[in-house]
N, C-alpha and C. Protein backbone atom coordinates (compact mmCIF):
# COMPACT_ATOMS: atom_id res chain seq x y z
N UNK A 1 0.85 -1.19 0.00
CA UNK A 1 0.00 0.00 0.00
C UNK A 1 0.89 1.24 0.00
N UNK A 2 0.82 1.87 -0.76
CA UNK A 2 0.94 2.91 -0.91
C UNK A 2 0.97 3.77 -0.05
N UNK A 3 1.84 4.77 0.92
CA UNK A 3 0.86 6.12 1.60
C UNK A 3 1.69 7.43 1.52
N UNK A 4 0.34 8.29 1.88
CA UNK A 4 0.83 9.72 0.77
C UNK A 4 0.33 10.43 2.36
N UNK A 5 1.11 11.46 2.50
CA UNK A 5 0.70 12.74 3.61
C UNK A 5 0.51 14.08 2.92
N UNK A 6 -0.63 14.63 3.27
CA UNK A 6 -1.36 15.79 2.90
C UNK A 6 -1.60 17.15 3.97
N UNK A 7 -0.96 17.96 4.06
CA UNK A 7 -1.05 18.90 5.30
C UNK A 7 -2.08 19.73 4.74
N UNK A 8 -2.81 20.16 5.61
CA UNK A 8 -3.76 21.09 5.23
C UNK A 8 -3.20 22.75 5.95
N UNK A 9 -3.57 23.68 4.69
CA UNK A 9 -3.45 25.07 5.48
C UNK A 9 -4.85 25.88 5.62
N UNK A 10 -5.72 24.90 6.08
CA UNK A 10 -6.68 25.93 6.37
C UNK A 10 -7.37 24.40 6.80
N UNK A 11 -8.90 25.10 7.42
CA UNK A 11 -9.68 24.08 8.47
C UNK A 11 -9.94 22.79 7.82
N UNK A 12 -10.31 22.80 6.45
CA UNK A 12 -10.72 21.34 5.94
C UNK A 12 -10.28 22.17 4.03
N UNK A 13 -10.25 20.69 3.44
CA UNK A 13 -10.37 20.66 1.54
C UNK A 13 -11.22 19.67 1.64
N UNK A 14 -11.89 19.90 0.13
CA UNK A 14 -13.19 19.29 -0.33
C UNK A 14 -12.45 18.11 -0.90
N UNK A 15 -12.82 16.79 -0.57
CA UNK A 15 -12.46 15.82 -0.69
C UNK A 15 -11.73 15.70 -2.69
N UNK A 16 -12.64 16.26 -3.68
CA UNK A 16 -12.30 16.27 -4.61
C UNK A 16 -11.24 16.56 -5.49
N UNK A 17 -11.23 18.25 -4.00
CA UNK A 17 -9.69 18.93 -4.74
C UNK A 17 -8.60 18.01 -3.57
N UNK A 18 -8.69 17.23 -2.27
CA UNK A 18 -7.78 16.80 -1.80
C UNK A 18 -6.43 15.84 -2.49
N UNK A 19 -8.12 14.89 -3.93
CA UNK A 19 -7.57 13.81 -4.38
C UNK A 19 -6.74 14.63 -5.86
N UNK A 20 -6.91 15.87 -6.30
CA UNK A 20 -6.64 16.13 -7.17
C UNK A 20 -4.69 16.94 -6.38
N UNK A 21 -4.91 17.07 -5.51
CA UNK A 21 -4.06 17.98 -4.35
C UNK A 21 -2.57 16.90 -4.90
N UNK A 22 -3.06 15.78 -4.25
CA UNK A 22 -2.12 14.48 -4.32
C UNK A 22 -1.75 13.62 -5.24
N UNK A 23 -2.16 14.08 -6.79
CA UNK A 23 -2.02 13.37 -7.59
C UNK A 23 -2.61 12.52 -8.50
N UNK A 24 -3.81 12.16 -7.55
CA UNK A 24 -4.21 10.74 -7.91
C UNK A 24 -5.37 11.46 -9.01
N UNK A 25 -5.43 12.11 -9.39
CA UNK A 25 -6.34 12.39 -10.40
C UNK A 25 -6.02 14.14 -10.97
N UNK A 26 -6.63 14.33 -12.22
CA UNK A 26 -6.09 15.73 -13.34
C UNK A 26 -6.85 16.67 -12.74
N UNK A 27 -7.86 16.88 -12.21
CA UNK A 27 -8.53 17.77 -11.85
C UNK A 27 -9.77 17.58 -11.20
N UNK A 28 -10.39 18.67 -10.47
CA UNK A 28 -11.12 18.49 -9.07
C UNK A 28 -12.39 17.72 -9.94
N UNK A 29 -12.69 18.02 -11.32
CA UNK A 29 -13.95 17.24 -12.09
C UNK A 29 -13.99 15.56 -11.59
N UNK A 30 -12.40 15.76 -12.35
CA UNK A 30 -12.03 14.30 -12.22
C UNK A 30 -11.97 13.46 -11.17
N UNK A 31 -11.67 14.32 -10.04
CA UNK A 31 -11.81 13.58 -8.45
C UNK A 31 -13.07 14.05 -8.07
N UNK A 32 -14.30 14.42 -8.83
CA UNK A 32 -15.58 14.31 -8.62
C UNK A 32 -16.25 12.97 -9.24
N UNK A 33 -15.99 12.28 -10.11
CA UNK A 33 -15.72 11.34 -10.84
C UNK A 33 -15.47 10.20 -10.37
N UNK A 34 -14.13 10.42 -9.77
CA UNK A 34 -13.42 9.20 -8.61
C UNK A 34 -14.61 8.88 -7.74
N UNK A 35 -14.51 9.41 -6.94
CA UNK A 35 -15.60 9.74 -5.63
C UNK A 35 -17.31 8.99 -6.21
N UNK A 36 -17.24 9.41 -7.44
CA UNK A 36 -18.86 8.64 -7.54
C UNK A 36 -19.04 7.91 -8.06
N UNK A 37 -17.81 7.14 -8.42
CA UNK A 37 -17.88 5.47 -8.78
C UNK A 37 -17.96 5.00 -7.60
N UNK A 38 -17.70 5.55 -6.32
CA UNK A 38 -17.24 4.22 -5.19
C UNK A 38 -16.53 3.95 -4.69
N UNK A 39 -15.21 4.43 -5.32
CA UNK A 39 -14.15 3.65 -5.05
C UNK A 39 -12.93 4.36 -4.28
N UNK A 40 -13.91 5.62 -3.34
CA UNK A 40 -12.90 6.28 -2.19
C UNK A 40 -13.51 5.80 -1.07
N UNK A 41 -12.42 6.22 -0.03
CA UNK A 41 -12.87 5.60 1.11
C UNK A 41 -12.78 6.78 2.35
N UNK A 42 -13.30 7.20 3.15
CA UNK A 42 -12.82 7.76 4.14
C UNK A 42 -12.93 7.49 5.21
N UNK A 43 -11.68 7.25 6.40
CA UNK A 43 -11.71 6.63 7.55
C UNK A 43 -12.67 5.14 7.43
N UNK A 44 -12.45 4.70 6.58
CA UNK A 44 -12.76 2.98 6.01
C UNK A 44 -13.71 2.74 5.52
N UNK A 45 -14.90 4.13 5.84
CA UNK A 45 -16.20 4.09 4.98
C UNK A 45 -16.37 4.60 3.08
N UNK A 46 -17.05 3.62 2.59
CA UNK A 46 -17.06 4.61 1.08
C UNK A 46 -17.78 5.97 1.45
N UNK A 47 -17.42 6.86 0.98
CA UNK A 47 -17.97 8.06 0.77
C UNK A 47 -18.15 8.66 -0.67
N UNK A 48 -19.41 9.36 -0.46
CA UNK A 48 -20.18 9.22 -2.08
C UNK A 48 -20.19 11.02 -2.34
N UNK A 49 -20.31 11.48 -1.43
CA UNK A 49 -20.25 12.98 -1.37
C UNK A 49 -18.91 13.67 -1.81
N UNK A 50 -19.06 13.69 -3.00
CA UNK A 50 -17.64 14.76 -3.90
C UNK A 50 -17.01 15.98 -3.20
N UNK A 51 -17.58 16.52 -2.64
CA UNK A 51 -16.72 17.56 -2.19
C UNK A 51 -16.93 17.60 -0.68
N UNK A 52 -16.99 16.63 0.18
CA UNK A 52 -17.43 16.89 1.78
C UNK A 52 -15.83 17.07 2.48
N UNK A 53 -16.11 17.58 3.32
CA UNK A 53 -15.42 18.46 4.09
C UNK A 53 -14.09 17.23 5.06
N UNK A 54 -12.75 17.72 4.36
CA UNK A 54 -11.71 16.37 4.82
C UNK A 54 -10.95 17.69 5.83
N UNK A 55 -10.67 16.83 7.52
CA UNK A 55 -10.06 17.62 8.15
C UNK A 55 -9.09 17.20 8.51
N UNK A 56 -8.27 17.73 9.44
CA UNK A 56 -6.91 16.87 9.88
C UNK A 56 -7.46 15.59 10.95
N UNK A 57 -6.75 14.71 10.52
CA UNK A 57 -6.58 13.33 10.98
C UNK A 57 -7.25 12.27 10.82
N UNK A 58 -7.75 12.73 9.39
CA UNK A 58 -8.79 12.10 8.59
C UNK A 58 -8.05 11.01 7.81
N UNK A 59 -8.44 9.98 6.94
CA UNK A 59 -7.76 9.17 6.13
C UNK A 59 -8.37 8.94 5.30
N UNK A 60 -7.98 8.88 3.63
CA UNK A 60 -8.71 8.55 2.93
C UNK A 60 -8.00 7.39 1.89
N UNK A 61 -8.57 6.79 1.41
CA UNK A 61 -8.16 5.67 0.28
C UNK A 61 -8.77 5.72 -0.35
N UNK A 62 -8.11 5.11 -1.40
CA UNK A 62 -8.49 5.02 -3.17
C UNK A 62 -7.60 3.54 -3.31
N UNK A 63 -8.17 2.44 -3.66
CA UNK A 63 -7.59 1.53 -3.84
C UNK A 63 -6.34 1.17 -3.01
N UNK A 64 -5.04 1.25 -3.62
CA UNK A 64 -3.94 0.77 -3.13
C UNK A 64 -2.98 2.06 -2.20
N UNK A 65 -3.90 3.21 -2.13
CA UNK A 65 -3.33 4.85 -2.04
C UNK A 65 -3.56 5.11 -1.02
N UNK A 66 -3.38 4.86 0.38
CA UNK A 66 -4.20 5.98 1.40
C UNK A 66 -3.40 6.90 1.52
N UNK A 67 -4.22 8.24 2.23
CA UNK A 67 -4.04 9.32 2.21
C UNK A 67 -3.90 9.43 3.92
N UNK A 68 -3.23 10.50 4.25
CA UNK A 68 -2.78 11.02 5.68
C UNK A 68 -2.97 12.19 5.80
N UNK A 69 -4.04 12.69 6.45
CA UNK A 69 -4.53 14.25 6.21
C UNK A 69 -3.68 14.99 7.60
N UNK A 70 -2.70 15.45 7.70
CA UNK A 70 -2.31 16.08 8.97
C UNK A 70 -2.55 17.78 8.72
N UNK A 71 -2.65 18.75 9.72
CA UNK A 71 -2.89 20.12 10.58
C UNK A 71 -1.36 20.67 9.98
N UNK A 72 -1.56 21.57 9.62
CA UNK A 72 0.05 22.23 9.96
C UNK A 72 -0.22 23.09 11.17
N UNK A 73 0.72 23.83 11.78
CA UNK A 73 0.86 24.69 13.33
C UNK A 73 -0.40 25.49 13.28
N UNK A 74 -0.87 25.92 12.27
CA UNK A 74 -1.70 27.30 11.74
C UNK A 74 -3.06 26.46 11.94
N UNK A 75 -3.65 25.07 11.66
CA UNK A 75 -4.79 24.94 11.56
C UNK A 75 -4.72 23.81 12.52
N UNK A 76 -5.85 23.80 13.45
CA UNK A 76 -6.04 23.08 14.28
C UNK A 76 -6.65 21.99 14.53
N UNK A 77 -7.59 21.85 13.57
CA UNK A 77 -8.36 20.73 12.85
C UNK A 77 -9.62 20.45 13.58
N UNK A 78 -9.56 21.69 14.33
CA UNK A 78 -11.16 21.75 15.43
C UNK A 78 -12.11 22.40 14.20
């Protein structure tokens, strides 16, 4: 498995632009796309909602990819 770390500079990213943030897809369309086949996951559940709100210490997967959402000093993830 794969794993990728993602710092956030502000309270939360919309799951769509997170996956577009990291690579795994060309653009936020396209990680709208991802997201509504099925085949993301967050904190182990599928999640179907394209742009819902990813905060720090969240996790997300895409197949073989998880993701590591950490806070930088500035955002607190409250």
């Amino acid at each position: 498995m794969q794993k990728v770390s993602f710092e956030l500079t502000s309270e939360f990213i919309e799951l769509n632009q997170l996956l577009k943030n990291v690579g795994l897809c060309d653009s936020g369309g396209a990680g709208k796309v991802l997201v509504a086949s099925g085949q993301v996951k967050v904190d182990g559940k599928q999640e179907l909602r394209k742009t819902c709100k990813i905060r720090a210490g969240q996790q997300v997967s895409v197949g073989d990819v998880r993701i590591s959402v950490l806070g930088d000093s500035g955002a607190d993830g409250a």
